[in-house]
N, C-alpha and C. Protein backbone atom coordinates (compact mmCIF):
# COMPACT_ATOMS: atom_id res chain seq x y z
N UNK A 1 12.59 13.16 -10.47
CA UNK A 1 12.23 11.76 -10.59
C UNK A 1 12.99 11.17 -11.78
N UNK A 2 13.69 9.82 -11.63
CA UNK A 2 14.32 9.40 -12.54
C UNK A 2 13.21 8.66 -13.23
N UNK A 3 13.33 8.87 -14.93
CA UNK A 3 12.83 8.06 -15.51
C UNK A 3 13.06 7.53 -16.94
N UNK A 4 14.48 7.30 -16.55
CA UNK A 4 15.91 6.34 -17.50
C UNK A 4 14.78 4.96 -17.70
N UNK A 5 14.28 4.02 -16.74
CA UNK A 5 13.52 3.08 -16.64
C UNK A 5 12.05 3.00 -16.17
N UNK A 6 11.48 1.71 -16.97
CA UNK A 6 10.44 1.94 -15.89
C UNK A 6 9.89 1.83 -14.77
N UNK A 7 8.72 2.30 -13.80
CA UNK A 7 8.86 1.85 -12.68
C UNK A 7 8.79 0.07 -12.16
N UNK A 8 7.80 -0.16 -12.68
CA UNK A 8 7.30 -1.46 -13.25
C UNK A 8 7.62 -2.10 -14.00
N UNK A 9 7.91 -3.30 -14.45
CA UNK A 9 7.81 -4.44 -15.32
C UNK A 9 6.79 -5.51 -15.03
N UNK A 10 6.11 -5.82 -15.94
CA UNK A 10 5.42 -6.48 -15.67
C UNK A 10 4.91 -7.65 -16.91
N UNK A 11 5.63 -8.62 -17.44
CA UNK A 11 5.26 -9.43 -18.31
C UNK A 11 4.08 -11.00 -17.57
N UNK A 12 2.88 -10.84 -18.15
CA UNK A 12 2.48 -11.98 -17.74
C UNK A 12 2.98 -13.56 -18.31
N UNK A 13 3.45 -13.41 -19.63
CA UNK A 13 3.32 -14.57 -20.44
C UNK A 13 4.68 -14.86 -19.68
N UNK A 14 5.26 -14.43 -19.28
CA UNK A 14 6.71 -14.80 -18.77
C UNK A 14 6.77 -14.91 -17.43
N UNK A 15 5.63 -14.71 -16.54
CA UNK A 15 5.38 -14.91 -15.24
C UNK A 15 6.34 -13.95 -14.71
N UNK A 16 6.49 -12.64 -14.90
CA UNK A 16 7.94 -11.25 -14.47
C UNK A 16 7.20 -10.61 -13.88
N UNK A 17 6.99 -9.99 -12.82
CA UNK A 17 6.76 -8.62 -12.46
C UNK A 17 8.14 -8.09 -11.45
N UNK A 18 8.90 -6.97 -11.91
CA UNK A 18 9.77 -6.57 -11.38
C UNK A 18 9.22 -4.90 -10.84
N UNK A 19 10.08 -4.49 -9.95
CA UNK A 19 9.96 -2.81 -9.55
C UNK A 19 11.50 -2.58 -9.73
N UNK A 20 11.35 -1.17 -10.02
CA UNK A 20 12.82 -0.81 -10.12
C UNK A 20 13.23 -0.46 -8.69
N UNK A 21 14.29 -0.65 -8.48
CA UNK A 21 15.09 -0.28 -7.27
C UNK A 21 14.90 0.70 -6.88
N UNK A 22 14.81 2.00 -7.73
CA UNK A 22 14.98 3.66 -7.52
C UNK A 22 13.39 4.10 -7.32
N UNK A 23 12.50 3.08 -7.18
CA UNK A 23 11.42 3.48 -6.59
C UNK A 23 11.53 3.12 -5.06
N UNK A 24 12.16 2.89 -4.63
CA UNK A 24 12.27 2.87 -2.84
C UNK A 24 13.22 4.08 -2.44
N UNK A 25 13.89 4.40 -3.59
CA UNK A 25 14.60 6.07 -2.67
C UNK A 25 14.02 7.01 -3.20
N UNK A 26 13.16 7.01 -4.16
CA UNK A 26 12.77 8.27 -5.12
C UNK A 26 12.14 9.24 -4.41
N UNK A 27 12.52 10.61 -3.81
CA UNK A 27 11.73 11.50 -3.28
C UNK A 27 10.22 12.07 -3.92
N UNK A 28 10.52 11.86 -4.92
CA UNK A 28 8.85 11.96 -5.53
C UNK A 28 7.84 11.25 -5.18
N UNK A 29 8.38 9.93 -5.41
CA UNK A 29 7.83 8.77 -5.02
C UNK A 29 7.16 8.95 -3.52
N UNK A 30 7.88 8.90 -2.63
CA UNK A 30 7.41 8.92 -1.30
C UNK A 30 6.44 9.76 -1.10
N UNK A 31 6.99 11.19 -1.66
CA UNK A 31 5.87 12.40 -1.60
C UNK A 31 4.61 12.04 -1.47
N UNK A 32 4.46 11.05 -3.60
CA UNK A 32 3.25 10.66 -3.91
C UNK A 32 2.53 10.02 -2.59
N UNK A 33 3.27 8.70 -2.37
CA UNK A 33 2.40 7.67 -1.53
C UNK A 33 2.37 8.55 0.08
N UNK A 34 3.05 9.48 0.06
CA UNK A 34 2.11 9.86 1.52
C UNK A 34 1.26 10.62 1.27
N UNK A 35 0.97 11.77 0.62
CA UNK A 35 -0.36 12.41 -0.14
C UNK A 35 -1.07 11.42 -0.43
N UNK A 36 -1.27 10.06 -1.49
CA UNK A 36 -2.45 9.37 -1.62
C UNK A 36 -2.76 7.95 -0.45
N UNK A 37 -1.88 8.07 -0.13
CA UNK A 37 -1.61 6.68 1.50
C UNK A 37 -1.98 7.20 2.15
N UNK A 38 -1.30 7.59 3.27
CA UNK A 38 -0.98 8.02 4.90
C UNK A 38 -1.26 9.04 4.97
N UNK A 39 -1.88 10.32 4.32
CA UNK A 39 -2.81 11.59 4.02
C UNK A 39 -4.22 11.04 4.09
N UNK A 40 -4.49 9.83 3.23
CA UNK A 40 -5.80 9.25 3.75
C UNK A 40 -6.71 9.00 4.44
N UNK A 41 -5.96 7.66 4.53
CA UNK A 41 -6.35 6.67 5.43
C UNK A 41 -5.44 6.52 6.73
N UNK A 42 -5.84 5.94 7.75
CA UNK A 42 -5.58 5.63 9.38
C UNK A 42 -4.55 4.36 8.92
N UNK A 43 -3.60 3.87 9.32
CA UNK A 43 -3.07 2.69 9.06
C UNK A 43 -2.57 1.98 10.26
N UNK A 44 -3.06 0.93 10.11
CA UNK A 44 -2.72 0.36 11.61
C UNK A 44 -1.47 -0.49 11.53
N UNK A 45 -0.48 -0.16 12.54
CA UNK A 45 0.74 -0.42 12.45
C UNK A 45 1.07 -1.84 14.01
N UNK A 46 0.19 -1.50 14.82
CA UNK A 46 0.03 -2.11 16.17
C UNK A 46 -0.22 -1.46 17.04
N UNK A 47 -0.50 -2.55 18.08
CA UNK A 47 -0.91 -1.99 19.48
C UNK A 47 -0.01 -1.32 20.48
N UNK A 48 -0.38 -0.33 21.28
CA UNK A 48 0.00 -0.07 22.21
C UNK A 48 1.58 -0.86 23.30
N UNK A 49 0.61 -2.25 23.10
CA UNK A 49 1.24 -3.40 24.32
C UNK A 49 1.91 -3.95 23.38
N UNK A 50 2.26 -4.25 22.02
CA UNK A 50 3.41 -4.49 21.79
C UNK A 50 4.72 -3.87 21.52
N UNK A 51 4.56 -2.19 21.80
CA UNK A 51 6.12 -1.84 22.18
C UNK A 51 6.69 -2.17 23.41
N UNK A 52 8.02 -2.61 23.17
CA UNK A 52 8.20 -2.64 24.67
C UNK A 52 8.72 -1.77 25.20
N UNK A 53 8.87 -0.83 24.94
CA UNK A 53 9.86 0.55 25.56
C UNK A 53 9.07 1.59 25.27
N UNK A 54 7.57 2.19 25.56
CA UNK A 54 7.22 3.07 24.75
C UNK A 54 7.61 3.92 25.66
């Protein structure tokens, strides 16, 4: 896990909240959020009838 930066920024008085970029490829990262996400909880993504090619 890179952590040159942080993941977050977040200044209120300046109205900023940024994410760093390298949290959308970070293999750690993902790890985390599917162990505490999608290990969870059920997530509903859609129905059935709106694929059209299933």
């Amino acid at each position: 896990m890179t952590t040159a930066k942080p993941w977050i920024v977040e200044d209120n008085t300046k109205n900023k909240f940024l994410v760093n970029r390298n949290t959308f490829i970070d293999k750690d990262i993902l790890k985390m959020e599917r162990e505490r996400i999608f290990d969870r909880v059920w997530v509903y993504v859609g129905h059935e009838s709106e694929i059209p090619n299933p």
